[in-house]
C-alpha atoms as a PDB file:
ATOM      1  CA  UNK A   1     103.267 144.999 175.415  1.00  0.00           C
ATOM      2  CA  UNK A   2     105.049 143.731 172.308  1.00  0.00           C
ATOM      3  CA  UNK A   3     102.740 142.816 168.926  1.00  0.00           C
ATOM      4  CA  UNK A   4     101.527 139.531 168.759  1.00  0.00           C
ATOM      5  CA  UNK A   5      99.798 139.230 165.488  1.00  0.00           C
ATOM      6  CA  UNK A   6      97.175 136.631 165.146  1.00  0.00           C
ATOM      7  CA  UNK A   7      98.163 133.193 164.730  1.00  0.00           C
ATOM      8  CA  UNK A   8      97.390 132.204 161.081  1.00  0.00           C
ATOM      9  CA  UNK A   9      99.101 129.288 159.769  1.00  0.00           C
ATOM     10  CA  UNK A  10     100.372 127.854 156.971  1.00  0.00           C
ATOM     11  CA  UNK A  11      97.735 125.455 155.935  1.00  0.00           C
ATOM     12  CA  UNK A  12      98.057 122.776 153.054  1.00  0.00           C
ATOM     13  CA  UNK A  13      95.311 125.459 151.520  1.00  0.00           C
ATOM     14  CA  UNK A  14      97.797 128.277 151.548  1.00  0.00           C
ATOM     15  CA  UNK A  15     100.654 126.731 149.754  1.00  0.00           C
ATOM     16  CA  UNK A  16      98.248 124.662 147.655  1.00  0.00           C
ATOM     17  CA  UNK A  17      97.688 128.476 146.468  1.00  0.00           C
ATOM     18  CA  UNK A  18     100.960 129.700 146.440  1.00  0.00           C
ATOM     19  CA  UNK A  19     101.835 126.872 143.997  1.00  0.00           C
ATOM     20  CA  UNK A  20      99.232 127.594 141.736  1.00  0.00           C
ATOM     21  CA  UNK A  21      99.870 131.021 141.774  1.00  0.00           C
ATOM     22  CA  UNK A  22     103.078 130.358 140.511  1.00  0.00           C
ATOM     23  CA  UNK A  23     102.574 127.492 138.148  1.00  0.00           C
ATOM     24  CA  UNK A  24      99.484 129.432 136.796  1.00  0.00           C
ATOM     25  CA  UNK A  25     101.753 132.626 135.660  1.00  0.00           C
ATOM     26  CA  UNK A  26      99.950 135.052 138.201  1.00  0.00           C
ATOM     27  CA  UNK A  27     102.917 135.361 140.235  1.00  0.00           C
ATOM     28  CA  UNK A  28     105.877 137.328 137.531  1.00  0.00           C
ATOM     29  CA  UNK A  29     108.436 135.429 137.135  1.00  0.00           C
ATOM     30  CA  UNK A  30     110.555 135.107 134.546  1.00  0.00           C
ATOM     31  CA  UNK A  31     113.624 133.013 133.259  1.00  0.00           C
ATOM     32  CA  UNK A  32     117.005 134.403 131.740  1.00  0.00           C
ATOM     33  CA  UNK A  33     117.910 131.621 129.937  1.00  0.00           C
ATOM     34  CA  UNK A  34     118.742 128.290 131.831  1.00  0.00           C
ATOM     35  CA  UNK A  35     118.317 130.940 134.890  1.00  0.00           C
ATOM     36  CA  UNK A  36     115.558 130.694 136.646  1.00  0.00           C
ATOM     37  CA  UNK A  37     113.419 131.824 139.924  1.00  0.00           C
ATOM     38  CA  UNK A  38     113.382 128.984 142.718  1.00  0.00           C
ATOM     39  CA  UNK A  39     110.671 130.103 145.128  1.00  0.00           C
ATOM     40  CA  UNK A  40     109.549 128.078 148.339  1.00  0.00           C
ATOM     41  CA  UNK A  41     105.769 127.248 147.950  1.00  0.00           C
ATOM     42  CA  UNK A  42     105.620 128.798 151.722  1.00  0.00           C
ATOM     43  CA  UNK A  43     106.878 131.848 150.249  1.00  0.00           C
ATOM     44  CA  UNK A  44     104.215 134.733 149.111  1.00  0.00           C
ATOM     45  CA  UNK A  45     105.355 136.735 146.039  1.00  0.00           C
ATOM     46  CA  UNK A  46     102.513 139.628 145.102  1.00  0.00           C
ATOM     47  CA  UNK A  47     101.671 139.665 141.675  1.00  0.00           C
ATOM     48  CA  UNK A  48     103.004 142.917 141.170  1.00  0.00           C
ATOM     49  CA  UNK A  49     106.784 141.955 141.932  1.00  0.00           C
ATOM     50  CA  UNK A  50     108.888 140.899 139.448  1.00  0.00           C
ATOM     51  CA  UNK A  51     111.837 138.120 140.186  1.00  0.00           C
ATOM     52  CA  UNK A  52     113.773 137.203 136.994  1.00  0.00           C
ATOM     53  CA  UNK A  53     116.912 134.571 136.839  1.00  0.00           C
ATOM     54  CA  UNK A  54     118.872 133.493 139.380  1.00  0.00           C
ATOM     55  CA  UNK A  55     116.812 134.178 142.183  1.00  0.00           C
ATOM     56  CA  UNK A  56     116.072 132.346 145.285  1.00  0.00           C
ATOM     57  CA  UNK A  57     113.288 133.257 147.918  1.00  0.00           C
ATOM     58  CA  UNK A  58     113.452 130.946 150.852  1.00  0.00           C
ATOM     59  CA  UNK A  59     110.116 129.632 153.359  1.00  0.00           C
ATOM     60  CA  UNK A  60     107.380 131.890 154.525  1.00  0.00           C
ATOM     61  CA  UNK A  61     109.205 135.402 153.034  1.00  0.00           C
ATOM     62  CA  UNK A  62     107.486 137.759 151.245  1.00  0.00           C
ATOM     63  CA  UNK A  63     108.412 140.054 148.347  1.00  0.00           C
ATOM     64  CA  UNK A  64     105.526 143.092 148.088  1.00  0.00           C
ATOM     65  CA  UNK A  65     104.329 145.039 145.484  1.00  0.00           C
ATOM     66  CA  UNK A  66     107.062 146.876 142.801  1.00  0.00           C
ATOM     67  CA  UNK A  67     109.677 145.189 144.067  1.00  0.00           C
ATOM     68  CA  UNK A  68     112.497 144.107 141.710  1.00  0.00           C
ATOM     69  CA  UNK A  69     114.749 141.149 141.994  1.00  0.00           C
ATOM     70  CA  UNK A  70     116.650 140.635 138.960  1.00  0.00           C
ATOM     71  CA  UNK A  71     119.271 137.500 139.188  1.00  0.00           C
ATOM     72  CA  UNK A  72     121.169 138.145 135.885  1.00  0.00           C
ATOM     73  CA  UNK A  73     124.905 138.223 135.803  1.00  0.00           C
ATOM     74  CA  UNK A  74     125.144 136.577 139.794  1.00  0.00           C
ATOM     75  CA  UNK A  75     122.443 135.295 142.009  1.00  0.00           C
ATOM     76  CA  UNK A  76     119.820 136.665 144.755  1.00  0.00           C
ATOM     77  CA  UNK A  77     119.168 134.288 147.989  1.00  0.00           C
ATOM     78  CA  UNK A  78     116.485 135.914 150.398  1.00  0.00           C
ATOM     79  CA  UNK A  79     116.596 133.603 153.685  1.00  0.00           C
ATOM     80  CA  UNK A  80     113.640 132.113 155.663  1.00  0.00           C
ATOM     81  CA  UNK A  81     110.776 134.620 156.838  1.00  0.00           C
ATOM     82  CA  UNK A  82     112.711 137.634 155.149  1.00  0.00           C
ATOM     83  CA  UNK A  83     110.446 140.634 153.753  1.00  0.00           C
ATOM     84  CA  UNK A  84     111.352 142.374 150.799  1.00  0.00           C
ATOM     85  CA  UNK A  85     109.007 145.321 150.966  1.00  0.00           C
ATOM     86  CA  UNK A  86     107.541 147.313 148.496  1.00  0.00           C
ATOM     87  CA  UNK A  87     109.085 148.803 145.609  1.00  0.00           C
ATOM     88  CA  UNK A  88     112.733 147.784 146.759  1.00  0.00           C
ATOM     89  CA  UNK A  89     115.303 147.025 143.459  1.00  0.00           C
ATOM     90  CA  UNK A  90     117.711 144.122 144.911  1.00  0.00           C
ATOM     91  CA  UNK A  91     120.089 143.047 141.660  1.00  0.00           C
ATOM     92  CA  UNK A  92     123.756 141.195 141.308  1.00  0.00           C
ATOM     93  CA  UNK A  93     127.298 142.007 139.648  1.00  0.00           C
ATOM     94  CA  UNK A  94     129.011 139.240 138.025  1.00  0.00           C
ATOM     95  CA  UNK A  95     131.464 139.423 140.630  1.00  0.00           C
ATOM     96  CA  UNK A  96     129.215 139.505 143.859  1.00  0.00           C
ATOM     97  CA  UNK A  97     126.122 138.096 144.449  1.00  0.00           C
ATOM     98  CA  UNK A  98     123.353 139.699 146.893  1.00  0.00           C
ATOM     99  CA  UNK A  99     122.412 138.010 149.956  1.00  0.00           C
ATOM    100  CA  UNK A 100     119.826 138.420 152.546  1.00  0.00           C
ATOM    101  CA  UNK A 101     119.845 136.417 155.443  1.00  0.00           C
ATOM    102  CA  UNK A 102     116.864 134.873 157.843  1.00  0.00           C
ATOM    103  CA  UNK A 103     114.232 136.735 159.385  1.00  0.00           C
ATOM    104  CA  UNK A 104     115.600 140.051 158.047  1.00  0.00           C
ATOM    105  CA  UNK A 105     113.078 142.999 156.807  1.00  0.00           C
ATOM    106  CA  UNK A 106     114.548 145.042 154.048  1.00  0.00           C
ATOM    107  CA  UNK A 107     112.275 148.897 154.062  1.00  0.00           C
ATOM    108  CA  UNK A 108     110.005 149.873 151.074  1.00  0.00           C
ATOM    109  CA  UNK A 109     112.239 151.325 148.042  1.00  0.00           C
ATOM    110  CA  UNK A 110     115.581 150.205 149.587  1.00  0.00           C
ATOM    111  CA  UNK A 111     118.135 149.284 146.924  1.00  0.00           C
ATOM    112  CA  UNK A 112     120.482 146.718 147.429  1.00  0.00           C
ATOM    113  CA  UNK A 113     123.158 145.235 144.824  1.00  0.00           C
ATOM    114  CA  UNK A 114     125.989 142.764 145.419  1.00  0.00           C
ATOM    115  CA  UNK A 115     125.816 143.164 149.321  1.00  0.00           C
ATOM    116  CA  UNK A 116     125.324 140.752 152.039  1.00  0.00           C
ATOM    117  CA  UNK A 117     122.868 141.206 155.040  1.00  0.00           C
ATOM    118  CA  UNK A 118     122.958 139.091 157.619  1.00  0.00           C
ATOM    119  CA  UNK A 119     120.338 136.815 159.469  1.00  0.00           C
ATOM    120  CA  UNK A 120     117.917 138.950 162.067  1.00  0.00           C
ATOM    121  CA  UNK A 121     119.047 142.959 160.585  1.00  0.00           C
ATOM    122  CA  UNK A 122     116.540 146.114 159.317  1.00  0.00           C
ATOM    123  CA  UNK A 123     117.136 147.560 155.950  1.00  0.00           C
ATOM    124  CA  UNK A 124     115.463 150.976 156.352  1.00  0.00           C
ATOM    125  CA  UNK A 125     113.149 152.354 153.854  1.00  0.00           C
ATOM    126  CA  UNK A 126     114.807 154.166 151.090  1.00  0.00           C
ATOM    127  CA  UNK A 127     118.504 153.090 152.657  1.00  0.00           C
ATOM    128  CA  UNK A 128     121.179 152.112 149.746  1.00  0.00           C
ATOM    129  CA  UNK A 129     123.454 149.018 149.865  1.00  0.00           C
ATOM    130  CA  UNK A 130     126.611 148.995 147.214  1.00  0.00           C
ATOM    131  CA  UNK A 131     129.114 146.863 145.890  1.00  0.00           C
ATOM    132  CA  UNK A 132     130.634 144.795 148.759  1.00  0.00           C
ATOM    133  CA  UNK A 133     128.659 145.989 151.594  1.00  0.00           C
ATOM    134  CA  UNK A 134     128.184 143.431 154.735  1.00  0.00           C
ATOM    135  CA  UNK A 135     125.560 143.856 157.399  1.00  0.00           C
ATOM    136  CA  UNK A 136     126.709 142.038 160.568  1.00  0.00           C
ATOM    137  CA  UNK A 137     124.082 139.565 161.668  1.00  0.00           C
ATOM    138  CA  UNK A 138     121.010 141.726 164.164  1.00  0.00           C
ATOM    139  CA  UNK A 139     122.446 145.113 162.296  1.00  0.00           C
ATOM    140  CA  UNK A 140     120.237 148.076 161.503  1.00  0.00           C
ATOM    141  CA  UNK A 141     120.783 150.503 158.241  1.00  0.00           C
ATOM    142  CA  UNK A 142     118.739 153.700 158.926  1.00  0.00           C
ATOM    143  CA  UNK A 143     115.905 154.667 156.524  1.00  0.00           C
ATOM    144  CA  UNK A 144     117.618 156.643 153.594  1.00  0.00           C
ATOM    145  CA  UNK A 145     121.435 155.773 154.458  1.00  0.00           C
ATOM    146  CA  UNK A 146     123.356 155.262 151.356  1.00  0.00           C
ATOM    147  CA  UNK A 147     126.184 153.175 152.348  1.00  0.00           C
ATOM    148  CA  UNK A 148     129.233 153.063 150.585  1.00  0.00           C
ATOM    149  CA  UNK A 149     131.135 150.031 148.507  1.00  0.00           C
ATOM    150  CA  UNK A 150     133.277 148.171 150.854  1.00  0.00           C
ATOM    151  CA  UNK A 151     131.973 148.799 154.065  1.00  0.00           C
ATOM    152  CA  UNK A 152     131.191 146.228 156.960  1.00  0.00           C
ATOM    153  CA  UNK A 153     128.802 147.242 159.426  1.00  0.00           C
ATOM    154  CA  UNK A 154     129.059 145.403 162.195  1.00  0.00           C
ATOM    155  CA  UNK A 155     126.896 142.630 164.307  1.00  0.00           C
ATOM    156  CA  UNK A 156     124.467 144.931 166.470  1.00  0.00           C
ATOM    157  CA  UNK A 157     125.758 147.974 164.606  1.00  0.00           C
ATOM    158  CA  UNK A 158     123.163 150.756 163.665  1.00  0.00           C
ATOM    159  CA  UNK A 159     124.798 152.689 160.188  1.00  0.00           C
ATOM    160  CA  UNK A 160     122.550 155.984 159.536  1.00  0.00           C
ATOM    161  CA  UNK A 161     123.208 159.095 157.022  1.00  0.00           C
ATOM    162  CA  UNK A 162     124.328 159.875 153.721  1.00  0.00           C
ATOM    163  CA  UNK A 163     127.642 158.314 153.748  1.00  0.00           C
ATOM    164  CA  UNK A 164     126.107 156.401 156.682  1.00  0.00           C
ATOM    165  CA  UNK A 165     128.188 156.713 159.948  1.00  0.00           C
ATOM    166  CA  UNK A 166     128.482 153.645 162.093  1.00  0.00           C
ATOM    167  CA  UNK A 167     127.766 153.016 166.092  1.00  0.00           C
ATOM    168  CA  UNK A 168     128.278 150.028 167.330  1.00  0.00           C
ATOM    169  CA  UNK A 169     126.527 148.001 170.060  1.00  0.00           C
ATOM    170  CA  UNK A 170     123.531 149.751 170.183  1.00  0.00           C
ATOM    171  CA  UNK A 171     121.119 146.993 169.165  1.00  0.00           C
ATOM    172  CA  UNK A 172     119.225 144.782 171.242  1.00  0.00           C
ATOM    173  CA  UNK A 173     118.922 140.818 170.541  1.00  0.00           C
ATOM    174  CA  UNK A 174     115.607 140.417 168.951  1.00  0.00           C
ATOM    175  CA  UNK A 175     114.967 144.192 168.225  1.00  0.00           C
ATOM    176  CA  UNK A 176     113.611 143.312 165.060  1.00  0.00           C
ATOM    177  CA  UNK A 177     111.476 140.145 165.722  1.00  0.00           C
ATOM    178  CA  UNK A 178     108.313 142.146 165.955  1.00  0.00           C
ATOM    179  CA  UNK A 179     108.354 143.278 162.351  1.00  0.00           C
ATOM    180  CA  UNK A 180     109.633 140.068 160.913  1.00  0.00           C
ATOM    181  CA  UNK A 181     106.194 138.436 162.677  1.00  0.00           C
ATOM    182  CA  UNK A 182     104.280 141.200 161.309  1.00  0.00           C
ATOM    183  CA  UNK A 183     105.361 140.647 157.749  1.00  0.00           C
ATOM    184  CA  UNK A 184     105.323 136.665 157.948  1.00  0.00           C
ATOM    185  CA  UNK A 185     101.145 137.145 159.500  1.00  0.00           C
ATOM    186  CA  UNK A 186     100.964 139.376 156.697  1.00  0.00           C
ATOM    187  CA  UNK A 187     102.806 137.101 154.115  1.00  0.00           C
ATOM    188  CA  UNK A 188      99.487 134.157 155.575  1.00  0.00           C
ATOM    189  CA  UNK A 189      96.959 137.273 155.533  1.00  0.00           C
ATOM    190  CA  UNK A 190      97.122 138.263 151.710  1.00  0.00           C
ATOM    191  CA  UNK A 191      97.486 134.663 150.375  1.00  0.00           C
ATOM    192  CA  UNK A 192      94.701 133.478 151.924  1.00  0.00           C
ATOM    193  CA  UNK A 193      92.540 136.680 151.491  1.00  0.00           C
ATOM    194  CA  UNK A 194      93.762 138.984 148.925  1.00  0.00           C
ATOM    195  CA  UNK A 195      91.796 139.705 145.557  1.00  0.00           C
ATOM    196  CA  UNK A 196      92.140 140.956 142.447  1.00  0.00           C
ATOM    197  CA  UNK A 197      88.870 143.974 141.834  1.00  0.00           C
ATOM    198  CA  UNK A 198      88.412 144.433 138.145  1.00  0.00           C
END
């Protein structure tokens, strides 16, 4: 039987909070300039991630403790119910920006800079994403692939290995849909619930 996680939904409450979080400075954010961090109020951003410039995080995603996302010399778009898990670094060039599509879930400590992932794919943990690097739309990069500048991997590909080796057609529609609903509950859960022990 597939997860269902519990229905918890966004409530004028929760992103009353989430926009006082930010406005209030316990969310870290920071501007580069006239660059700055655009971040949907349905969004949840841990205080422990940092987002600074050029950085946009789109409704109900989620960016987890340590992670990075540093919009300097391009931009950073993260799509609708997209998790950027903990301690992941996700930076620009000045010639490509990074993109990360809709309901995609990008692994603790991945790295990703000046790539493009498509809507519905899996970033594995640890996996690294260089220069030029497109992730077909419902594509999976194995945990601790690093691949290389240039390389496409295609819609309902699976790329795994250090360089990563490609198969194609061997994911399902959906394959992913599980996770993304676990990290959007969990996205609801800590907002409404989390708190700071000192």
């Amino acid at each position: 039987m597939p997860y269902r996680p519990p229905v918890h939904p966004l409530t004028p409450g929760h992103v009353a909070w989430v926009r006082s979080q930010r406005d209030n400075g316990a969310m870290a954010l920071y501007a580069l300039g006239d660059k700055t961090p655009d971040i949907d109020p349905t969004a949840f951003v841990h205080p422990d991630a940092v987002i600074i410039g050029d950085v946009r995080v789109g409704p109900e995603s989620s960016v987890w403790p340590t992670a990075v996302l540093r919009g300097d010399h391009g931009s950073i778009v993260v799509g609708s119910q997209t998790s950027i898990q903990d301690g992941t670094i996700v930076h620009c060039t000045d010639k490509q920006d990074t993109i990360i599509g809709d309901r995609c879930v990008v692994g603790h400590n991945a790295h990703l800079e000046g790539c493009r992932v498509e809507d519905d794919s899996l970033i594995g943990s640890g996996s690294v994403l260089l220069h030029r690097v497109r992730v077909g739309p419902q594509a999976l990069v194995g945990a601790g692939a690093v691949v290389s500048p240039g390389t496409v991997v295609p819609p309902r590909a699976r790329a795994l290995g250090v360089p990563a080796r490609i198969t194609e057609d061997v994911v399902d529609a959906g394959e992913f849909a599980a996770n993304v609903d676990v990290y959007c509950h969990n996205a609801r859960w800590y907002a409404s619930d989390m708190r700071r022990l000192d």
